[in-house]
N, C-alpha and C. Protein backbone atom coordinates (compact mmCIF):
# COMPACT_ATOMS: atom_id res chain seq x y z
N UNK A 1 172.21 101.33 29.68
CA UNK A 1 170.78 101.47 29.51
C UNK A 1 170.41 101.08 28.08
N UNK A 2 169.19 100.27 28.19
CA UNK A 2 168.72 99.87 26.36
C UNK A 2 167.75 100.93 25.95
N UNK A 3 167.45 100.88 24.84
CA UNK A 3 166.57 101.55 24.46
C UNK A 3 165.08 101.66 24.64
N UNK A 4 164.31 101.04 25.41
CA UNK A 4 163.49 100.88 26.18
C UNK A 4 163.65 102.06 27.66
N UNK A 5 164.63 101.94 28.48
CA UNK A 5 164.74 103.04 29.39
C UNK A 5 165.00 104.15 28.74
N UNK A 6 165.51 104.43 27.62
CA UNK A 6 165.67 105.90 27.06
C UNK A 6 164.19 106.46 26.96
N UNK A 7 163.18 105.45 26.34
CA UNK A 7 162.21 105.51 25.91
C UNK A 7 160.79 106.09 27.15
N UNK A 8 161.09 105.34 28.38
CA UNK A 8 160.42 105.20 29.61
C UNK A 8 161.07 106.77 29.93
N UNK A 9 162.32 107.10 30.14
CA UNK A 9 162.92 108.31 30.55
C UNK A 9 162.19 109.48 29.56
N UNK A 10 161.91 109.43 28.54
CA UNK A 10 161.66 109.95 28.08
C UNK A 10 160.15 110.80 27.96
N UNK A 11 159.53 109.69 28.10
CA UNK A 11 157.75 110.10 28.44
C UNK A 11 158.18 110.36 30.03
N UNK A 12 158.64 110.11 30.81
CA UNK A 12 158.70 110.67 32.21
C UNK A 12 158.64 111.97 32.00
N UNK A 13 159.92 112.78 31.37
CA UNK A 13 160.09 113.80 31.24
C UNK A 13 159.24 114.97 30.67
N UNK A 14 158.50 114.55 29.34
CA UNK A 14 157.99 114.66 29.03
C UNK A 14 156.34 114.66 29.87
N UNK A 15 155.91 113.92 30.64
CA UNK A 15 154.98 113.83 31.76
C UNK A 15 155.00 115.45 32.70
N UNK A 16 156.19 115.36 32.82
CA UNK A 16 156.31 116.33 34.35
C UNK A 16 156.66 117.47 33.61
N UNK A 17 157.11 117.54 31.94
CA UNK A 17 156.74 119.07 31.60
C UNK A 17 155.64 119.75 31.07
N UNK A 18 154.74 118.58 30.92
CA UNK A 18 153.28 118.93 30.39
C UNK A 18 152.40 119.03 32.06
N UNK A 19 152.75 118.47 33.09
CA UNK A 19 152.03 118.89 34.01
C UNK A 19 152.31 120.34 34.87
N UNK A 20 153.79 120.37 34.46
CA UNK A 20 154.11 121.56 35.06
C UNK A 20 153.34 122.65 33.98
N UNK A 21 153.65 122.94 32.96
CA UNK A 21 152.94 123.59 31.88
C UNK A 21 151.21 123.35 32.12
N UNK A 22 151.37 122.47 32.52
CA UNK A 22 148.99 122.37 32.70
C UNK A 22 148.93 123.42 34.18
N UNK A 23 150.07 123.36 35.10
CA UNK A 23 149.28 123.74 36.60
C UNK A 23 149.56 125.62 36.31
N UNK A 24 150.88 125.86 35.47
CA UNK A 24 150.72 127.11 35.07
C UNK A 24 149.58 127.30 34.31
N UNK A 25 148.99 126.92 33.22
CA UNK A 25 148.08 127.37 32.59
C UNK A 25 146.71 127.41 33.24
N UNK A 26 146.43 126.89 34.10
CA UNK A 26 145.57 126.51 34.69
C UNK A 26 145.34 128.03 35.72
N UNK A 27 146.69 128.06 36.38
CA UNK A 27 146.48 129.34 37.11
C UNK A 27 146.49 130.65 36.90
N UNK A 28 146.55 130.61 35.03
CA UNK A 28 146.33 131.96 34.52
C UNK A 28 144.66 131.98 34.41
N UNK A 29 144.12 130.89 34.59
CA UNK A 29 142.80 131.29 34.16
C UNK A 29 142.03 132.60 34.60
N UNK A 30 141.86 132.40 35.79
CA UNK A 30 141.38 134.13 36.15
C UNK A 30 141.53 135.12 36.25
N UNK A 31 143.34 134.94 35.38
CA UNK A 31 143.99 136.28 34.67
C UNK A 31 142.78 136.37 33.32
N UNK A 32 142.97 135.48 32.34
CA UNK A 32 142.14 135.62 31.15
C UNK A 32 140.69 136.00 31.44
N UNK A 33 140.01 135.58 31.94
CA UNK A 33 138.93 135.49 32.67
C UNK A 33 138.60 137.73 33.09
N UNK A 34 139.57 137.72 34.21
CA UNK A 34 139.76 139.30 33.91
C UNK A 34 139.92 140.45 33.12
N UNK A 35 140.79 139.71 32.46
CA UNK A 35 141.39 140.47 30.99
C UNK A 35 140.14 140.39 29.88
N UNK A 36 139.32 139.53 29.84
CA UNK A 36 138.37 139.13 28.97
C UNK A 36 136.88 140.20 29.22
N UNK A 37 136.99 140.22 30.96
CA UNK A 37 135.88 141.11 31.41
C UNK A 37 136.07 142.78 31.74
N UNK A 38 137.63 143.07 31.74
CA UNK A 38 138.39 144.25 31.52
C UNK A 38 138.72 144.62 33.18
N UNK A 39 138.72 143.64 33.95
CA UNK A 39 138.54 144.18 35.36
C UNK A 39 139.52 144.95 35.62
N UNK A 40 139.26 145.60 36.61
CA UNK A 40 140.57 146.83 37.26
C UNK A 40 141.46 146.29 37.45
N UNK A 41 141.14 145.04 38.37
CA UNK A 41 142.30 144.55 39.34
C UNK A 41 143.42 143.34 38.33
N UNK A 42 143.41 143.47 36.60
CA UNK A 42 143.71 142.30 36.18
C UNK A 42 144.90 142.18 36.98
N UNK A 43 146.09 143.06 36.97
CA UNK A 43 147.30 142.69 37.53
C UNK A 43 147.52 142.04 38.54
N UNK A 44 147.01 142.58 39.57
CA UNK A 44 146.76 141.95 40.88
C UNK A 44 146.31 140.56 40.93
N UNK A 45 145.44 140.29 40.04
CA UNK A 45 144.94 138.83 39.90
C UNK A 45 145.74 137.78 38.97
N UNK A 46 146.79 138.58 38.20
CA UNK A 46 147.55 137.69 37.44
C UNK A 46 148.87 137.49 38.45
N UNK A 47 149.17 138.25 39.48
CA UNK A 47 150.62 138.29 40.48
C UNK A 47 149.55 136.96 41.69
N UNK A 48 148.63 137.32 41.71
CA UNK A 48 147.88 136.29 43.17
C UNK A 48 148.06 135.05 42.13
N UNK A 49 147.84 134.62 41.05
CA UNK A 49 147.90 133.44 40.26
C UNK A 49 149.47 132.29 40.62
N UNK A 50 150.22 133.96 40.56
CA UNK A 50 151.62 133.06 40.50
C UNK A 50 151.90 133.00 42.02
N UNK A 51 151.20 133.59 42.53
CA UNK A 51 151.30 133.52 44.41
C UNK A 51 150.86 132.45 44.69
N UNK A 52 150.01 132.26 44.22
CA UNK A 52 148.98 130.61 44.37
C UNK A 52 149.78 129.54 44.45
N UNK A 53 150.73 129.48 43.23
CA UNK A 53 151.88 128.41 42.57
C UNK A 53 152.12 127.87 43.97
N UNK A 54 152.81 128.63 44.33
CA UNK A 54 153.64 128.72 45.73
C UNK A 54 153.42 128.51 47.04
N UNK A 55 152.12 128.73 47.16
CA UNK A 55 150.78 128.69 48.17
C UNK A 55 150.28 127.49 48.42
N UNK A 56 150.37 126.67 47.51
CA UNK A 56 149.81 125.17 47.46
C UNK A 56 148.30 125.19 46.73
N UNK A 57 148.25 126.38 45.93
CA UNK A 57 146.99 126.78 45.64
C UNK A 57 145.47 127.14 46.63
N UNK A 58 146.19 127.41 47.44
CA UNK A 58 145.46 128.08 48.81
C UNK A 58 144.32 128.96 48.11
N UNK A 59 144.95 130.00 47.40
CA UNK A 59 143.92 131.22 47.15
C UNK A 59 143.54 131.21 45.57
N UNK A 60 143.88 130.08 45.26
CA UNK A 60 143.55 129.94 43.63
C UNK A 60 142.07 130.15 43.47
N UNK A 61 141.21 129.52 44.19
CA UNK A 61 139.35 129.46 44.32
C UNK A 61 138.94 131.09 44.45
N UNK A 62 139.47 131.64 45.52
CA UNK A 62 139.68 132.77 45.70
C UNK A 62 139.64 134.08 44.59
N UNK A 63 141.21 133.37 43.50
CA UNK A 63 141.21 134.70 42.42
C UNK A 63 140.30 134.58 41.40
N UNK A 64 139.91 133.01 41.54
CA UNK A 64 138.35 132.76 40.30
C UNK A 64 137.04 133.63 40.69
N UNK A 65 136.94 133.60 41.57
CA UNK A 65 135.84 134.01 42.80
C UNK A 65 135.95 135.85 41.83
N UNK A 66 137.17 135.81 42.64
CA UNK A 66 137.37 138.06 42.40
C UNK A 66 137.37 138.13 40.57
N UNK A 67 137.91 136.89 40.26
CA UNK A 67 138.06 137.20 38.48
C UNK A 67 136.25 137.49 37.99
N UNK A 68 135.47 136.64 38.59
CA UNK A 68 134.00 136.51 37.92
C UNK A 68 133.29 137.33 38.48
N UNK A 69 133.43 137.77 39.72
CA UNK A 69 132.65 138.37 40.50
C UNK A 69 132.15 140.09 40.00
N UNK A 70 133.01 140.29 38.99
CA UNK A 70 132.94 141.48 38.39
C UNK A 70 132.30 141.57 37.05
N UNK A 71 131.57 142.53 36.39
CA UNK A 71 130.76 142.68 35.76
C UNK A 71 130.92 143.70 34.27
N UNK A 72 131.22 143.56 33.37
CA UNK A 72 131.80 144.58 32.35
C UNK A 72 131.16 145.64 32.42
N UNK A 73 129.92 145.47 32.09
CA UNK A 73 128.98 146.76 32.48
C UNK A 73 128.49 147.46 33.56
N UNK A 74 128.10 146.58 34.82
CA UNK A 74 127.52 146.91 36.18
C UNK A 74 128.63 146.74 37.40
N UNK A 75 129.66 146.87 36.61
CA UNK A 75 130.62 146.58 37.71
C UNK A 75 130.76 145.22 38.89
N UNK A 76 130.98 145.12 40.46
CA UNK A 76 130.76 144.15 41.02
C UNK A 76 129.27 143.90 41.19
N UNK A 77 128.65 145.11 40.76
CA UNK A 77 126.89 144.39 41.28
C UNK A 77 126.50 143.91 40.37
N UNK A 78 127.12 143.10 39.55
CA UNK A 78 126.39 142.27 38.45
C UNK A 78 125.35 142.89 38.08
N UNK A 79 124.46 142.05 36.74
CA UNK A 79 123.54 143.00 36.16
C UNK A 79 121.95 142.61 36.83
N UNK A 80 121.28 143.76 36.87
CA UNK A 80 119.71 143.90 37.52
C UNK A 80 119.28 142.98 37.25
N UNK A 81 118.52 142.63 37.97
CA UNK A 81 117.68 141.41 37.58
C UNK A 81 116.70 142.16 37.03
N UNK A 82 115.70 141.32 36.36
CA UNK A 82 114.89 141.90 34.94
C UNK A 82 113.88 141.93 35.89
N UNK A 83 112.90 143.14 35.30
CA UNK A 83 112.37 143.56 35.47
C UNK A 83 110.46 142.64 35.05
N UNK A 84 110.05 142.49 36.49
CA UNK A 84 108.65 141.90 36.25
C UNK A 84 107.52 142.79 35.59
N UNK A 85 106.35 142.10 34.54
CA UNK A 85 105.27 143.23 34.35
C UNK A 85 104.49 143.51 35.30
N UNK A 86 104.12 144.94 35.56
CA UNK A 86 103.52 145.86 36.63
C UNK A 86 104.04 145.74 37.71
N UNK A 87 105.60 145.38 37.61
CA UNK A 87 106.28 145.69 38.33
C UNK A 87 106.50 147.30 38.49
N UNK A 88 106.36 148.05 39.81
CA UNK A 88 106.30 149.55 39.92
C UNK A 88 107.64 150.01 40.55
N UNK A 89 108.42 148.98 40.77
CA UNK A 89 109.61 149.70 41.58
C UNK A 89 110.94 149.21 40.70
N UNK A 90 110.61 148.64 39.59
CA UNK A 90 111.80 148.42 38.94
C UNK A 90 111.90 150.12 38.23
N UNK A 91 113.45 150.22 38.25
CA UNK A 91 114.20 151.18 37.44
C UNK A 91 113.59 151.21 35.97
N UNK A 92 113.05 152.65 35.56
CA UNK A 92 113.18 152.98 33.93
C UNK A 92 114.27 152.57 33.36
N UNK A 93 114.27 152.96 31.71
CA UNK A 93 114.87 152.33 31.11
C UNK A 93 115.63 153.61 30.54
N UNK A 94 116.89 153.98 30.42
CA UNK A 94 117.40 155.12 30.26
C UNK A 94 117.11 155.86 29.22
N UNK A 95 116.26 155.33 28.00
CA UNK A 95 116.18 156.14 27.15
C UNK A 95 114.70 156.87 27.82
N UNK A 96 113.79 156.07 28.45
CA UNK A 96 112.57 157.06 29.00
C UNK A 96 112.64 157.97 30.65
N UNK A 97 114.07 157.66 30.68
CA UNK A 97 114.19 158.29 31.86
C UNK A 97 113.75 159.89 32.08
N UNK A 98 113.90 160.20 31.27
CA UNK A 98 113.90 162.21 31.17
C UNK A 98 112.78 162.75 30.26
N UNK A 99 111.65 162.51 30.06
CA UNK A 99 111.15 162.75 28.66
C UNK A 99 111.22 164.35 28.34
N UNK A 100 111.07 164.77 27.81
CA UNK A 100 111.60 166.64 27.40
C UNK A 100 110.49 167.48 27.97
N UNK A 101 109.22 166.84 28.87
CA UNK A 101 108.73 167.54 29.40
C UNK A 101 108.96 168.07 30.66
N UNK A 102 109.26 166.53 31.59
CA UNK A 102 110.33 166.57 32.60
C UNK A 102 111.38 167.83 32.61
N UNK A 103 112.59 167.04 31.44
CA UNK A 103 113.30 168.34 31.48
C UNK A 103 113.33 169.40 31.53
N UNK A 104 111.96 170.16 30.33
CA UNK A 104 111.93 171.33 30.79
C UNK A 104 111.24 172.08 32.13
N UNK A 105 110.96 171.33 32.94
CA UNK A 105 110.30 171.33 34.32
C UNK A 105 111.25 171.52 35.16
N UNK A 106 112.28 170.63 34.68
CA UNK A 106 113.24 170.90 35.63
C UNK A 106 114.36 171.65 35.57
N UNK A 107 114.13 171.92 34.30
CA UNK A 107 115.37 173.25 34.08
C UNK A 107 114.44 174.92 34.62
N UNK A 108 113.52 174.65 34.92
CA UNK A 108 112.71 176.11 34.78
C UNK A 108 112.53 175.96 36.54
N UNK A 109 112.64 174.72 37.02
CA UNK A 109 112.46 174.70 38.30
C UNK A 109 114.52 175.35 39.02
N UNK A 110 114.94 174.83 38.19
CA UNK A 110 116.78 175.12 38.78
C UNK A 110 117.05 176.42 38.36
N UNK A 111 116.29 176.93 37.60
CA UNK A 111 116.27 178.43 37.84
C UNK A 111 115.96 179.50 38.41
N UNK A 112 114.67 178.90 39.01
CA UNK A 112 113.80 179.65 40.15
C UNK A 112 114.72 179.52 41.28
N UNK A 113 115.05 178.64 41.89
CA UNK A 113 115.90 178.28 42.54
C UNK A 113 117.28 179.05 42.45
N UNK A 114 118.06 178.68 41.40
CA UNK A 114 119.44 179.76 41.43
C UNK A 114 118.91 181.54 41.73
N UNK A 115 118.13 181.87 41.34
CA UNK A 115 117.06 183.20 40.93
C UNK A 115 117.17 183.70 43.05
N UNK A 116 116.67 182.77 43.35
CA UNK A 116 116.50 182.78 45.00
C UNK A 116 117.94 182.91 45.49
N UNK A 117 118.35 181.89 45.08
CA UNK A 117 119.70 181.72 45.99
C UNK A 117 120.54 182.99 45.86
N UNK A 118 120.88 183.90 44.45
CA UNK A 118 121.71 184.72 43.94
C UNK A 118 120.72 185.75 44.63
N UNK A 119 119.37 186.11 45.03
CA UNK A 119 118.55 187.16 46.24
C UNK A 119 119.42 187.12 47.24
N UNK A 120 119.47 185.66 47.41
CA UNK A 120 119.39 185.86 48.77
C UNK A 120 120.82 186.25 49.35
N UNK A 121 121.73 186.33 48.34
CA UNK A 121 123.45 186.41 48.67
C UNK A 121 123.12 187.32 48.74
N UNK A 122 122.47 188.47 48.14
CA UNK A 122 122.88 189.99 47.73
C UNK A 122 122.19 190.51 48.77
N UNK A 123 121.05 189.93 49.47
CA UNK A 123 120.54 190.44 50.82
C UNK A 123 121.22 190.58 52.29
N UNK A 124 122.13 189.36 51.88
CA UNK A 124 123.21 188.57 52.93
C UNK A 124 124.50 190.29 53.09
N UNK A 125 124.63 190.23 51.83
CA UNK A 125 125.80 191.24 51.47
C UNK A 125 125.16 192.81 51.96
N UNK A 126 123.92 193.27 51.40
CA UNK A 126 123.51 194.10 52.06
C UNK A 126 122.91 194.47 53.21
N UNK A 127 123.08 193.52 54.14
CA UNK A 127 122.60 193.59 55.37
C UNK A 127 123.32 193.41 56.41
């Protein structure tokens, strides 16, 4: 062999270890992707990655799908859609959820209530 086929042998090799190295990296993506969004399932989605390999990449679309589909904050239901003006059925906003008048309405109301309930045992018991 001249040095020319060493040369040809050489980028061959070189070819098929950078593609093998691209189709692994490629199928960690919706490991990172998980890991990035903190999902539950990262493990599971980094073992389906290397299942994929093997699979012919059958379920690769699949673990992208479950990698994004999840939400850091809102979990799988992604986040609310925003809220229109005089819109009346969108959700408050958690800091005005309770204002301290509320609260105390409703702490004076869960007392009347326990007040009843603890009657009504002791009526239960004496009767």
């Amino acid at each position: 062999m001249d040095g020319l086929s060493y040369f040809a042998l050489g980028i061959l090799f070189f070819v098929v270890l950078t593609l093998a190295y691209g189709m692994i990296a490629i199928h960690d993506i919706p490991y990172h992707i998980a890991k990035k969004r903190n999902h539950p399932h990262q493990d599971a989605i980094h073992a389906g990655g290397w299942v994929s390999l093997f699979t012919l990449h059958a379920i690769w679309p699949f673990l992208w799908i479950w990698a994004t589909s999840y939400h850091p904050e809102h979990g799988y239901a992604g986040p609310p859609p925003p809220a229109k003006a005089g819109d009346k059925t969108a959700a408050p906003k958690a800091e005005s959820a309770a204002p301290s008048g509320d609260l105390s309405e409703l702490e004076r109301r869960l007392a009347k209530l326990e007040a009843e309930a603890s009657a009504r045992k002791d009526s239960d018991t004496k009767g």
